[in-house]
N, C-alpha and C. Protein backbone atom coordinates (compact mmCIF):
# COMPACT_ATOMS: atom_id res chain seq x y z
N UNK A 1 13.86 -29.29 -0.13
CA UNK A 1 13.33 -27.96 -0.17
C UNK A 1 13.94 -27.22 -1.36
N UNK A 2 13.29 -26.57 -1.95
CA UNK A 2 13.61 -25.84 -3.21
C UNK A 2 13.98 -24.46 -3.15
N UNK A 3 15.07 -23.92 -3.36
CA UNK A 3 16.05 -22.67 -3.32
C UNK A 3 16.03 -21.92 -4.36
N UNK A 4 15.94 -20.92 -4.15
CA UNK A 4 15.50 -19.94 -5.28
C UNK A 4 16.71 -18.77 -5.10
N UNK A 5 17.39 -17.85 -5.72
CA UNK A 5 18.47 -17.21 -5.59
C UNK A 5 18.08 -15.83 -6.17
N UNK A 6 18.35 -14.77 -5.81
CA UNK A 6 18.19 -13.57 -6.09
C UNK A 6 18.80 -13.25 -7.32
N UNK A 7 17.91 -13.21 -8.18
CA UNK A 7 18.57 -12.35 -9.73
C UNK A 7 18.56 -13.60 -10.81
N UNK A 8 17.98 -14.71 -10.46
CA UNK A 8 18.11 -16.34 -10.96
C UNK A 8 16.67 -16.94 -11.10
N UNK A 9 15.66 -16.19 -12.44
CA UNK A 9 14.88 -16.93 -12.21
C UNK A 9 14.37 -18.42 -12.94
N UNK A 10 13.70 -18.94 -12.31
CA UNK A 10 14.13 -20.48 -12.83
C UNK A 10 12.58 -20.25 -13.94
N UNK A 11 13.15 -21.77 -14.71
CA UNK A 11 12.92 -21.91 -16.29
C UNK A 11 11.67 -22.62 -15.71
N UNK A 12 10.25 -22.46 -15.15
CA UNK A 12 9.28 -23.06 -15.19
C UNK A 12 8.32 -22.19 -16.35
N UNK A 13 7.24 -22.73 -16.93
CA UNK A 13 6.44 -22.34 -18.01
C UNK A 13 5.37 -21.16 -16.71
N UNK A 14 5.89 -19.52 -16.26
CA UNK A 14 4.90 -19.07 -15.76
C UNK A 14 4.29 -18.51 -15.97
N UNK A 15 2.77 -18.81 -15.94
CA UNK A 15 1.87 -17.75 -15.99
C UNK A 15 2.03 -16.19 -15.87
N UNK A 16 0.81 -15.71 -16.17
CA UNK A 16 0.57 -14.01 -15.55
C UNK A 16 -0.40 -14.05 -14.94
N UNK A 17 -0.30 -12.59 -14.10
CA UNK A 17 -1.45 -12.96 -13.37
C UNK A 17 -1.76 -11.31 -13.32
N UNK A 18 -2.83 -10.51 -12.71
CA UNK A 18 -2.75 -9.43 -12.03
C UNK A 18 -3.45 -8.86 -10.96
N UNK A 19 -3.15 -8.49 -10.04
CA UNK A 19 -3.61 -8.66 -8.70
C UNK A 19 -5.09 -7.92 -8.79
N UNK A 20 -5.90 -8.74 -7.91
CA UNK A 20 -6.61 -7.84 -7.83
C UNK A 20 -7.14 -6.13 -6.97
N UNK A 21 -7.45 -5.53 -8.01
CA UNK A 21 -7.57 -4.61 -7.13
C UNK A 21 -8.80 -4.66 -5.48
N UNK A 22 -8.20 -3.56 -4.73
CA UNK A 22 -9.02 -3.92 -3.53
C UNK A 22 -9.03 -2.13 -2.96
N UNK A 23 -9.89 -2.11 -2.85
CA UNK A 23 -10.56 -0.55 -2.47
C UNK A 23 -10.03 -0.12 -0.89
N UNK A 24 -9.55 0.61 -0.49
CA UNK A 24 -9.47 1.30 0.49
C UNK A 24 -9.87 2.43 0.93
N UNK A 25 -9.11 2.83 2.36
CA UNK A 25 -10.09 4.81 2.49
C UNK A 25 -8.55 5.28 2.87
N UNK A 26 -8.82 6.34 2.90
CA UNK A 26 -7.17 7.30 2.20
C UNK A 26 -7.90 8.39 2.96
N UNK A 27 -7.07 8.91 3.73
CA UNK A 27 -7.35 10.87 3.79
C UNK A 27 -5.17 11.32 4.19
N UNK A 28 -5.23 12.54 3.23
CA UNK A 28 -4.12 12.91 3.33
C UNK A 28 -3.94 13.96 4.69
N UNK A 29 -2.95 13.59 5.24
CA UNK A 29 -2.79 14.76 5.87
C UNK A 29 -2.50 15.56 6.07
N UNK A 30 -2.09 17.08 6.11
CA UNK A 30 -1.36 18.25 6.39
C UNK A 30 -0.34 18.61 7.61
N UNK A 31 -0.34 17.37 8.21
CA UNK A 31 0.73 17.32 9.18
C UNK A 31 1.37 16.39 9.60
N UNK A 32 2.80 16.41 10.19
CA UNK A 32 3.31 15.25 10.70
C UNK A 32 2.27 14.26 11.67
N UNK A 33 2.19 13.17 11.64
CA UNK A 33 1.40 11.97 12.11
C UNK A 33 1.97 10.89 12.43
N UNK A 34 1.42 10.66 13.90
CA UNK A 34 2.05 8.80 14.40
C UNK A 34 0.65 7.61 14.31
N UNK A 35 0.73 6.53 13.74
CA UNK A 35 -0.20 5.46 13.93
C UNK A 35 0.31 4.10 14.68
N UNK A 36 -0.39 4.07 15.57
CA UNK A 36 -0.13 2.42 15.79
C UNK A 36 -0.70 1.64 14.75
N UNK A 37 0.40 0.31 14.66
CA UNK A 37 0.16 -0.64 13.57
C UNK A 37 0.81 -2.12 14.28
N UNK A 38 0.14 -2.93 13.89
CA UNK A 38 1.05 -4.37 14.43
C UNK A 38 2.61 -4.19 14.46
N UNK A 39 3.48 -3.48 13.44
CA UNK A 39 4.44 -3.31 13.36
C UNK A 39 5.28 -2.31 14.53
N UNK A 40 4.01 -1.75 15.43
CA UNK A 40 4.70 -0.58 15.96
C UNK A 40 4.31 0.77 15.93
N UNK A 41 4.64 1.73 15.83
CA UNK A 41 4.24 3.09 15.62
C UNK A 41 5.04 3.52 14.94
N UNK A 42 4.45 4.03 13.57
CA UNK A 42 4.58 4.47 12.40
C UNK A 42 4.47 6.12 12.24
N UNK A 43 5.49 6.67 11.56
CA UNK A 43 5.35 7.85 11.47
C UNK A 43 5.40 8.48 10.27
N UNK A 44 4.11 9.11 9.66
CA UNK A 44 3.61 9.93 8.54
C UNK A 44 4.01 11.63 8.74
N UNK A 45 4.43 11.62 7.63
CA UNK A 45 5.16 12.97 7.10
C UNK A 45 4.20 14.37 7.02
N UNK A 46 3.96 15.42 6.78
CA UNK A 46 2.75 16.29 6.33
C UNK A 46 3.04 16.20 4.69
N UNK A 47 1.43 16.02 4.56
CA UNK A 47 1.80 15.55 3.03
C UNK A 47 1.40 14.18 2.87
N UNK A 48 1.86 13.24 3.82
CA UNK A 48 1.57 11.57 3.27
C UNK A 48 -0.03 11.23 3.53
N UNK A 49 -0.39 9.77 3.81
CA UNK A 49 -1.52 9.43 3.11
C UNK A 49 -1.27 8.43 4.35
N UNK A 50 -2.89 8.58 5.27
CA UNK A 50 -3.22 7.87 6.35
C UNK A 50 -4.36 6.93 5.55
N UNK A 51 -3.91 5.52 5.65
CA UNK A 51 -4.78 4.82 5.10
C UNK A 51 -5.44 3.72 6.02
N UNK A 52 -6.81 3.04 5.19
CA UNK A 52 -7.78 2.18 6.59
C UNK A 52 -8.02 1.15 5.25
N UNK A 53 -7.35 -0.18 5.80
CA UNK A 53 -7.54 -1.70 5.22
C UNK A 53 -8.86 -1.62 4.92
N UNK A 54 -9.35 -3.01 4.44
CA UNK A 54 -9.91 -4.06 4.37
C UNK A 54 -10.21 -4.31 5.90
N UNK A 55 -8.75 -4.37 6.54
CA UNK A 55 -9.94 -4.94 7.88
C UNK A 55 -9.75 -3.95 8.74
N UNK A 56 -9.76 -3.07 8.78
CA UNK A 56 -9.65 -2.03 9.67
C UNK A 56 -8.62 -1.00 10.16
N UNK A 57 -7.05 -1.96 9.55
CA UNK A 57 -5.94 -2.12 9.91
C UNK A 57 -5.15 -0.82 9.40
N UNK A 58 -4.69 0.45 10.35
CA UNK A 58 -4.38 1.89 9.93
C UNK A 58 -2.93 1.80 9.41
N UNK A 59 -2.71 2.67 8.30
CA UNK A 59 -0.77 2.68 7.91
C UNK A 59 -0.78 3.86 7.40
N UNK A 60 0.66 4.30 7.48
CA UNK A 60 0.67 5.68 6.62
C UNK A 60 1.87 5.17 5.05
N UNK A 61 0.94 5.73 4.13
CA UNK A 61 2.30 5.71 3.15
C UNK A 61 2.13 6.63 2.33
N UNK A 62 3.77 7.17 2.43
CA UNK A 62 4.21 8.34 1.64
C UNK A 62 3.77 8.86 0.42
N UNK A 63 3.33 9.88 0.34
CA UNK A 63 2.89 10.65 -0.57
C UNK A 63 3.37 10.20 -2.09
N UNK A 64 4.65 10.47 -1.84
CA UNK A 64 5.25 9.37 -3.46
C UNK A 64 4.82 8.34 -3.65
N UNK A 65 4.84 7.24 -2.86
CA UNK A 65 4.71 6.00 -3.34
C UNK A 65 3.25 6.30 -3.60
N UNK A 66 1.98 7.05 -2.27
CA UNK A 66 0.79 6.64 -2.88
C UNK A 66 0.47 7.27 -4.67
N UNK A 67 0.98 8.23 -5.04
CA UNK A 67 0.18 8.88 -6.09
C UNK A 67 1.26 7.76 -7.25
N UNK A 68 2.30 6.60 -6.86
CA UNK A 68 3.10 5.68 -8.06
C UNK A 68 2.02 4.72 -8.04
N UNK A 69 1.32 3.98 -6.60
CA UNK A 69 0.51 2.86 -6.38
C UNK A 69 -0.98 3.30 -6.58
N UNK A 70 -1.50 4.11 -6.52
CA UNK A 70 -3.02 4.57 -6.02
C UNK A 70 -3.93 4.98 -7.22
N UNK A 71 -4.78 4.33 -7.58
CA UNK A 71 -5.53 5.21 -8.41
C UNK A 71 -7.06 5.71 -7.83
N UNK A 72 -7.29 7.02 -7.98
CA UNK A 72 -8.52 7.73 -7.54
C UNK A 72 -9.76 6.92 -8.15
N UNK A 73 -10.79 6.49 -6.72
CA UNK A 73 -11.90 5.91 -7.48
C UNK A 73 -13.11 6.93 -7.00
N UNK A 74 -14.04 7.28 -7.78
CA UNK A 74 -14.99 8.37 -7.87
C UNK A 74 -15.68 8.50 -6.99
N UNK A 75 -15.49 8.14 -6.07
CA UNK A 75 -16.16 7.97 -4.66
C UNK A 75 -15.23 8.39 -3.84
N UNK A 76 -15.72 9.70 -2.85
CA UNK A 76 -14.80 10.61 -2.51
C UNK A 76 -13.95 9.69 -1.30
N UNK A 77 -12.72 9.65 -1.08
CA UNK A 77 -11.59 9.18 -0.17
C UNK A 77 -11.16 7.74 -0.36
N UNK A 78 -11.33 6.84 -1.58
CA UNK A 78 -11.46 5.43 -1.93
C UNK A 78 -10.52 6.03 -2.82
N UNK A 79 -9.38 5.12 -2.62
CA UNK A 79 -8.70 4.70 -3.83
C UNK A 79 -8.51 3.41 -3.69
N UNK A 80 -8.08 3.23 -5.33
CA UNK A 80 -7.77 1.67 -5.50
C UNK A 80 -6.65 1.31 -5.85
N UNK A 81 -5.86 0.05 -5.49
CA UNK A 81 -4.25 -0.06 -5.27
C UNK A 81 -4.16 -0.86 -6.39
């Protein structure tokens, strides 16, 4: 089995790649918020960003991270990651 070490990356010839983007639905909210998620129940801030997968699947993420990860697609409540 092959071991890989944090901060050590090994000398293979690698590619690039870049992910593809994948469209979601986004509505922000104005108030504190709980979601169930496989993980549990999740709790969104007022201010953060209630979001709906690909497959249906609800999460909240923080206002910071969404406007570092998210870009607005012209179609109102779709952004793309």
């Amino acid at each position: 089995m092959l071991k890989f070490k944090k901060g050590q990356k090994p000398t293979y010839p690698f590619n690039r790649a870049i992910k593809k983007p994948i469209p979601v639905e986004c509505y922000q909210l104005h108030e504190p918020f709980e979601v169930e998620t496989m993980e549990g129940t999740l709790k969104g801030k007022a201010g953060d960003w209630l979001m709906v997968g690909i497959h249906g699947e609800m999460y909240p993420i923080a206002a910071e991270i969404f406007e570092k990860t998210y870009d607005l697609v012209r179609e109102t409540g779709r952004f793309m990651r």
